[in-house]
N, C-alpha and C. Protein backbone atom coordinates (compact mmCIF):
# COMPACT_ATOMS: atom_id res chain seq x y z
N UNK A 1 -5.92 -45.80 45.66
CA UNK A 1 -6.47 -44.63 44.97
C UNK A 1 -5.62 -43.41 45.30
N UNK A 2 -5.18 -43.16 44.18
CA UNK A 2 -4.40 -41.40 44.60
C UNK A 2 -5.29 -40.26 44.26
N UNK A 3 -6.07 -40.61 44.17
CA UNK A 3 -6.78 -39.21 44.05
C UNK A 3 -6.76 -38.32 42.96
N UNK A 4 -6.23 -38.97 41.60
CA UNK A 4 -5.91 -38.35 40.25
C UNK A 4 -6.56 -38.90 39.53
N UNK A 5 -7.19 -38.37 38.52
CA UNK A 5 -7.77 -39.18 37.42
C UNK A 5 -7.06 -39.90 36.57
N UNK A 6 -7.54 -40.94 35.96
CA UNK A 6 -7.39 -41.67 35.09
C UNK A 6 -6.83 -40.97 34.22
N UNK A 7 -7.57 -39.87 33.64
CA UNK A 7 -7.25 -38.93 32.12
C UNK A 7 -6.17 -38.22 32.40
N UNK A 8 -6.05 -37.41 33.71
CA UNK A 8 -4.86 -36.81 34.18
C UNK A 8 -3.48 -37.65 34.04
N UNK A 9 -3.39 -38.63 34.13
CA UNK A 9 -2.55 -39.50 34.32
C UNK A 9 -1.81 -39.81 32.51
N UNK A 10 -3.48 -40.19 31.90
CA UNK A 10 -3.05 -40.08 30.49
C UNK A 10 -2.46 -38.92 30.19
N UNK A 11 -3.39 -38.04 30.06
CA UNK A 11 -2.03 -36.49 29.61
C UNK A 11 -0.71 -36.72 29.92
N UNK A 12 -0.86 -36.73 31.59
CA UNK A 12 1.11 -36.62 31.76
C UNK A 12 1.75 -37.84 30.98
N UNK A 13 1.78 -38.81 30.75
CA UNK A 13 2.26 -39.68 30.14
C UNK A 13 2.79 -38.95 28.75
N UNK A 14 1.11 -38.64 28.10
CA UNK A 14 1.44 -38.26 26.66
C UNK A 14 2.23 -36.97 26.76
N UNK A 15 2.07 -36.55 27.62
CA UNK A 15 2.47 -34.52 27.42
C UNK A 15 4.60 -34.74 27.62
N UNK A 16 4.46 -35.64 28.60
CA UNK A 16 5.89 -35.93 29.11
C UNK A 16 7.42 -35.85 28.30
N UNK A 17 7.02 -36.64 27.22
CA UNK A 17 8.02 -37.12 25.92
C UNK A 17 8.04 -35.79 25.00
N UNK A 18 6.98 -34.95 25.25
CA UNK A 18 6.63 -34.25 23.89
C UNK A 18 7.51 -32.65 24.51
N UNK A 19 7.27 -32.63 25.94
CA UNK A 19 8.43 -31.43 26.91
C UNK A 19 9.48 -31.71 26.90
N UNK A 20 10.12 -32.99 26.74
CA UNK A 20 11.27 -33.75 27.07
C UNK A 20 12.30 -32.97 25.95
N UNK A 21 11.36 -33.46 24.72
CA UNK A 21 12.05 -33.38 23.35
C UNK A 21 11.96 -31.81 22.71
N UNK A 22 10.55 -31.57 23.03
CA UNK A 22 11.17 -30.20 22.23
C UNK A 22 10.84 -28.67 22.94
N UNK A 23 10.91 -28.82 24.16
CA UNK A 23 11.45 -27.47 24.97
C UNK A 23 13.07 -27.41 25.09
N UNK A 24 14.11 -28.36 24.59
CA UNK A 24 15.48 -27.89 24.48
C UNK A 24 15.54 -27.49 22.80
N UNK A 25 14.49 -28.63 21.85
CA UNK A 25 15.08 -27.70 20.77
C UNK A 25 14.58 -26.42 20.21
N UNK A 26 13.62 -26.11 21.27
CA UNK A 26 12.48 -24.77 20.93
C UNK A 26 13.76 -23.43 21.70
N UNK A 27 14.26 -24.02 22.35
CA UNK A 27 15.40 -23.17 23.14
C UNK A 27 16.50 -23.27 22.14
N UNK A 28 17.10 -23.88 21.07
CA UNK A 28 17.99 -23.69 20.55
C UNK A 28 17.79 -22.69 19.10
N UNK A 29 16.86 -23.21 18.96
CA UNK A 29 15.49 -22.76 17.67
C UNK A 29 15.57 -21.09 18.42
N UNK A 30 15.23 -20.71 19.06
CA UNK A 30 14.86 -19.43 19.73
C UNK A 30 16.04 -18.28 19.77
N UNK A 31 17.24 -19.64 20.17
CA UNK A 31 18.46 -18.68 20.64
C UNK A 31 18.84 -18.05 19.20
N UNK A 32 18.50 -18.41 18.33
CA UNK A 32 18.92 -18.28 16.61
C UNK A 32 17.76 -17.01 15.83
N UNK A 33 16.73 -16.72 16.92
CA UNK A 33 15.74 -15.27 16.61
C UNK A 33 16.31 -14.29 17.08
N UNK A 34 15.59 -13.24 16.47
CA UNK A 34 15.78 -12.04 17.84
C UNK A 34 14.51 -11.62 18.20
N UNK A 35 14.69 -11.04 18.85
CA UNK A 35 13.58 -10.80 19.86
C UNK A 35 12.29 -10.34 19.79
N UNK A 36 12.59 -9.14 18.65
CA UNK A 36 11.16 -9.35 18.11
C UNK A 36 10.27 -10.15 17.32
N UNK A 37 11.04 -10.93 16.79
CA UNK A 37 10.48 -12.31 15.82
C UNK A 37 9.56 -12.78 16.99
N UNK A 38 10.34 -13.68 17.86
CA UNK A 38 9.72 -13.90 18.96
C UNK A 38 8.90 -13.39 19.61
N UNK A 39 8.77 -12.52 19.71
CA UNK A 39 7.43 -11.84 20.27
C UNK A 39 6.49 -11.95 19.14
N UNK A 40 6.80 -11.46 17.48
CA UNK A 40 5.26 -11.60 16.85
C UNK A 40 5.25 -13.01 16.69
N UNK A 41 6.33 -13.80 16.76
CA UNK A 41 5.07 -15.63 16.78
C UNK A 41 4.39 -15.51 17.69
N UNK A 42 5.30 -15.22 19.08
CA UNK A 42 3.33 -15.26 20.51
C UNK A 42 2.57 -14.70 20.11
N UNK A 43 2.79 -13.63 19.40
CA UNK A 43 1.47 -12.47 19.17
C UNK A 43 0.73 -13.49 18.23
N UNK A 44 1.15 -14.61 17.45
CA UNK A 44 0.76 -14.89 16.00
C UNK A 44 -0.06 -16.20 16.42
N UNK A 45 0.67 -16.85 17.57
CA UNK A 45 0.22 -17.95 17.64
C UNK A 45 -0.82 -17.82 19.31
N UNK A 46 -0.61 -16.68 19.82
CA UNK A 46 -1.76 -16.16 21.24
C UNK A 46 -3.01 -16.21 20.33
N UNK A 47 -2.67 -15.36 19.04
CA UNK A 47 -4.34 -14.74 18.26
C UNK A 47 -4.84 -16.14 17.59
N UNK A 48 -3.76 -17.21 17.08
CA UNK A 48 -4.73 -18.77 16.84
C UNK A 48 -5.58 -19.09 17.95
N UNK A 49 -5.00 -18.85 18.91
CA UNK A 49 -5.45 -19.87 19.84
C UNK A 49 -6.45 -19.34 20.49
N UNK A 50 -6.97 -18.19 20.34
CA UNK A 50 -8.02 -17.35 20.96
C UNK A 50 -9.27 -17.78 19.86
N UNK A 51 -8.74 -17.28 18.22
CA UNK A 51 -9.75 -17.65 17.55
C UNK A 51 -9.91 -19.38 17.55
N UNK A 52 -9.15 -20.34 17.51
CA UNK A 52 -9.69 -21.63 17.91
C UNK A 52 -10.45 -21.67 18.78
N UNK A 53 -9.70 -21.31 20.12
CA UNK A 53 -11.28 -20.90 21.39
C UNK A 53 -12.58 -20.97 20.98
N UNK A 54 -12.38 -19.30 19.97
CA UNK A 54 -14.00 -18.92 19.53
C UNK A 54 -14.86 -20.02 18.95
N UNK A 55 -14.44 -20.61 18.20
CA UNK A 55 -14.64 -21.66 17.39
C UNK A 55 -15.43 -22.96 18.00
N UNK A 56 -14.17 -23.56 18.71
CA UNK A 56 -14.31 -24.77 19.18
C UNK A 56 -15.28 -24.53 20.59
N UNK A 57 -15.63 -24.25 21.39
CA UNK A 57 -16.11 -23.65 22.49
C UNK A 57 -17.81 -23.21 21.48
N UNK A 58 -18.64 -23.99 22.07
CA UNK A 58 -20.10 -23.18 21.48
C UNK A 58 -20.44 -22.25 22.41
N UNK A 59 -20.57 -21.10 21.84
CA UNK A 59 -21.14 -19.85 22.27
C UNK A 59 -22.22 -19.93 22.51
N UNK A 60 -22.89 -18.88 24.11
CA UNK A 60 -23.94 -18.31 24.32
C UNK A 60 -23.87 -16.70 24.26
N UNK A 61 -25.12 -16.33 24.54
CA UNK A 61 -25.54 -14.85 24.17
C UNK A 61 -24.30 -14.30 25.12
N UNK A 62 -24.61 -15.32 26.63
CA UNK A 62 -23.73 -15.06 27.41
C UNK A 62 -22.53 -14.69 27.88
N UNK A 63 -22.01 -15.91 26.68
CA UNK A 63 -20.56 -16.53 26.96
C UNK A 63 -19.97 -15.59 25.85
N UNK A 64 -20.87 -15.16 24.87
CA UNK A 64 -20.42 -14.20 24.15
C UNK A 64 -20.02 -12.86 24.54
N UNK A 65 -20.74 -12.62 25.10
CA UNK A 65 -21.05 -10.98 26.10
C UNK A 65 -19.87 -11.02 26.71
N UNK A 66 -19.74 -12.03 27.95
CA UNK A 66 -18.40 -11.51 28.78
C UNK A 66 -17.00 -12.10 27.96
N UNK A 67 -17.14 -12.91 26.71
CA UNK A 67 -15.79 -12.98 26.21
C UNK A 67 -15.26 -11.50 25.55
N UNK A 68 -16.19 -10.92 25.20
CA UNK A 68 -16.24 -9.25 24.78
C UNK A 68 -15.87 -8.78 25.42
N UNK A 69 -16.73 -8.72 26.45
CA UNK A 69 -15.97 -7.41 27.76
C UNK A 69 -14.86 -8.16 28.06
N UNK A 70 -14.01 -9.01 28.65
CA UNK A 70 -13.31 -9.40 29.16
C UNK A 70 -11.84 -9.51 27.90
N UNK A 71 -12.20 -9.08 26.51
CA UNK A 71 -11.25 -9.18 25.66
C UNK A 71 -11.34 -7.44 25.66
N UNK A 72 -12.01 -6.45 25.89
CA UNK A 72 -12.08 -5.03 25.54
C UNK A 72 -11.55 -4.54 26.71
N UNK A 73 -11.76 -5.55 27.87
CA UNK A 73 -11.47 -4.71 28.91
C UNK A 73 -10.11 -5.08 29.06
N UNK A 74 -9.41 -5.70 28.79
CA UNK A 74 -7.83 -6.52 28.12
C UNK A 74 -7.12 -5.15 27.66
N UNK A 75 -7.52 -5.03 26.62
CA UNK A 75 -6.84 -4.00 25.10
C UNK A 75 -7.34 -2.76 26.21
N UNK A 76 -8.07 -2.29 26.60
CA UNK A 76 -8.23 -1.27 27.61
C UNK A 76 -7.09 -0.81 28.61
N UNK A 77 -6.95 -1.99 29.49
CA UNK A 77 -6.14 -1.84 30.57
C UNK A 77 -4.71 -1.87 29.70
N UNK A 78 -4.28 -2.69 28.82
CA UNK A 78 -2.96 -2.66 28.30
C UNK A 78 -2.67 -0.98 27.67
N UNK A 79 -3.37 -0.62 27.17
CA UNK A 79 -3.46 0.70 26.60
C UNK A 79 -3.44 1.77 27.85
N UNK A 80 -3.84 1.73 28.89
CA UNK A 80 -3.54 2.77 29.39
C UNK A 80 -2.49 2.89 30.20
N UNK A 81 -1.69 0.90 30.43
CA UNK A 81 -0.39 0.76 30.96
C UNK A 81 0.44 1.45 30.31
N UNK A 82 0.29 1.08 28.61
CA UNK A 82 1.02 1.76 27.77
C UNK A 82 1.11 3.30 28.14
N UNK A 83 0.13 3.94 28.00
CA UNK A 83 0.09 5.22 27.95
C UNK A 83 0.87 5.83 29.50
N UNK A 84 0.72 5.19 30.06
CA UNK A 84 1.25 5.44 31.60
C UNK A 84 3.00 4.97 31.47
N UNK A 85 3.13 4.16 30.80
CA UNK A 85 4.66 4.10 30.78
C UNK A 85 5.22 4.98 29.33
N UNK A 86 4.31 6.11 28.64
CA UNK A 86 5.21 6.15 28.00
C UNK A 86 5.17 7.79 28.64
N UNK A 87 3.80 8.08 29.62
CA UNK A 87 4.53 9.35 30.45
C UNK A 87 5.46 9.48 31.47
N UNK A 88 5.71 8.10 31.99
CA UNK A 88 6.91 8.04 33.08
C UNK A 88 7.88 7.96 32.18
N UNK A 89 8.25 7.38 30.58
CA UNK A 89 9.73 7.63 30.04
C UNK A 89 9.65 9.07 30.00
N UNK A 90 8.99 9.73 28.87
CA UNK A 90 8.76 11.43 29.15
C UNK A 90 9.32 11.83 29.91
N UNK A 91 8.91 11.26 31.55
CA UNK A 91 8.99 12.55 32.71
C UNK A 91 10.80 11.70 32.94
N UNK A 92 11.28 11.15 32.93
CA UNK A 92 12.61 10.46 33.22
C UNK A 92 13.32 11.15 32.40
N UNK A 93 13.18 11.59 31.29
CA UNK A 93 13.83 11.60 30.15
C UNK A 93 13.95 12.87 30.53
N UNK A 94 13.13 13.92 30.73
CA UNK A 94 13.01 15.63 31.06
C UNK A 94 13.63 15.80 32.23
N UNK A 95 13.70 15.02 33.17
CA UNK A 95 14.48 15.07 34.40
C UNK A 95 15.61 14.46 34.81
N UNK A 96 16.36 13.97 33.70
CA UNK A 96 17.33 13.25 33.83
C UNK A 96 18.84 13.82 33.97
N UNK A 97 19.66 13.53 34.83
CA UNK A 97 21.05 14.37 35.05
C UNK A 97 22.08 14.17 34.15
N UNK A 98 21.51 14.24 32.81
CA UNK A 98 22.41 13.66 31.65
C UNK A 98 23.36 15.20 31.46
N UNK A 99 24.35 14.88 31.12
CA UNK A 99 25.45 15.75 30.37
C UNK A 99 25.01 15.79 29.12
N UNK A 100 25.46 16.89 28.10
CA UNK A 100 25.29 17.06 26.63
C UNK A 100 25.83 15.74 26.13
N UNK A 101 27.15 15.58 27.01
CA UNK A 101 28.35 14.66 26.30
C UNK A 101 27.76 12.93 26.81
N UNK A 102 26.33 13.04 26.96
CA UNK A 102 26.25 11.79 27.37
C UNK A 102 26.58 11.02 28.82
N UNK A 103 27.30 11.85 29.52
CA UNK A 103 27.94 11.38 31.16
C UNK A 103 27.00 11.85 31.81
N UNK A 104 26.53 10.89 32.78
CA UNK A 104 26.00 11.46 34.01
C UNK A 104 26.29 11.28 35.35
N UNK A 105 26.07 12.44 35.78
CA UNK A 105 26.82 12.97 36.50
C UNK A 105 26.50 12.42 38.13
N UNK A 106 27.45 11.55 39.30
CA UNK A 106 27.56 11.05 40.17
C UNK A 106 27.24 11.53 41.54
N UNK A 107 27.11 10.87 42.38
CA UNK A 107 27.22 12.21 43.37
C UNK A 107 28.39 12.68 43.72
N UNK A 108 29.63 11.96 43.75
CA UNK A 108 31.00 12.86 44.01
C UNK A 108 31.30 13.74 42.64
N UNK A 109 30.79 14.17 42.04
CA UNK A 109 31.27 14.81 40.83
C UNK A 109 32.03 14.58 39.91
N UNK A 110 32.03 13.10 39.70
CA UNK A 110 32.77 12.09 38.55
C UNK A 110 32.12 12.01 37.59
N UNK A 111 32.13 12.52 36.39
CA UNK A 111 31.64 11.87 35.18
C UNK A 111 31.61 10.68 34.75
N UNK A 112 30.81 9.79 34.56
CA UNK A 112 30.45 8.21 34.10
C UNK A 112 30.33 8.38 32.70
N UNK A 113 30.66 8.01 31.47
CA UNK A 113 30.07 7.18 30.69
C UNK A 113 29.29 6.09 30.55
């Protein structure tokens, strides 16, 4: 007895062949996007898989309640990360030792491009 289930055992079997094969061509597939493509499929295919959740998963009054808070309190906290990184670009940007000409300026007094 190893101490693994039966079913566990099935998955890895089945899951095995299916990583094998197409996490190199999902990587070749990928290298051929740019970057924001890629980001709205996660965005496209995160929001399937949440509403499948809803779906497949029978709801209580309960299970309803904290999937709410726990999805508001999500979009909450991301929003005020946001908002917090876009006053630290602000304050970087206002305090920054940039030249007109784009060079900034070193501590020995070398201009960088």
């Amino acid at each position: 007895e190893t101490g693994v289930e039966d079913d566990a055992w099935g998955y890895l079997v089945v899951s095995v062949p299916i990583v094998v094969l197409f996490a190199p061509l999902g990587s070749i597939i990928a290298s051929h996007f740019h970057r924001q493509v890629l980001a709205a499929l996660v965005y496209v295919l995160d929001t399937l898989a949440l509403i499948t959740a809803f779906v497949v998963i029978p709801m209580t009054l309960e299970l309803g309640i904290l999937s709410g808070c726990l999805l508001l309190g999500g979009f909450f906290t991301f929003f005020l990360m946001s908002k917090a990184g876009q006053r630290l670009m602000k304050y970087y940007q206002n305090t920054s030792p940039e030249d007109p000409d784009g060079a900034v300026d070193t501590a020995d007094g070398q201009d960088t491009v």
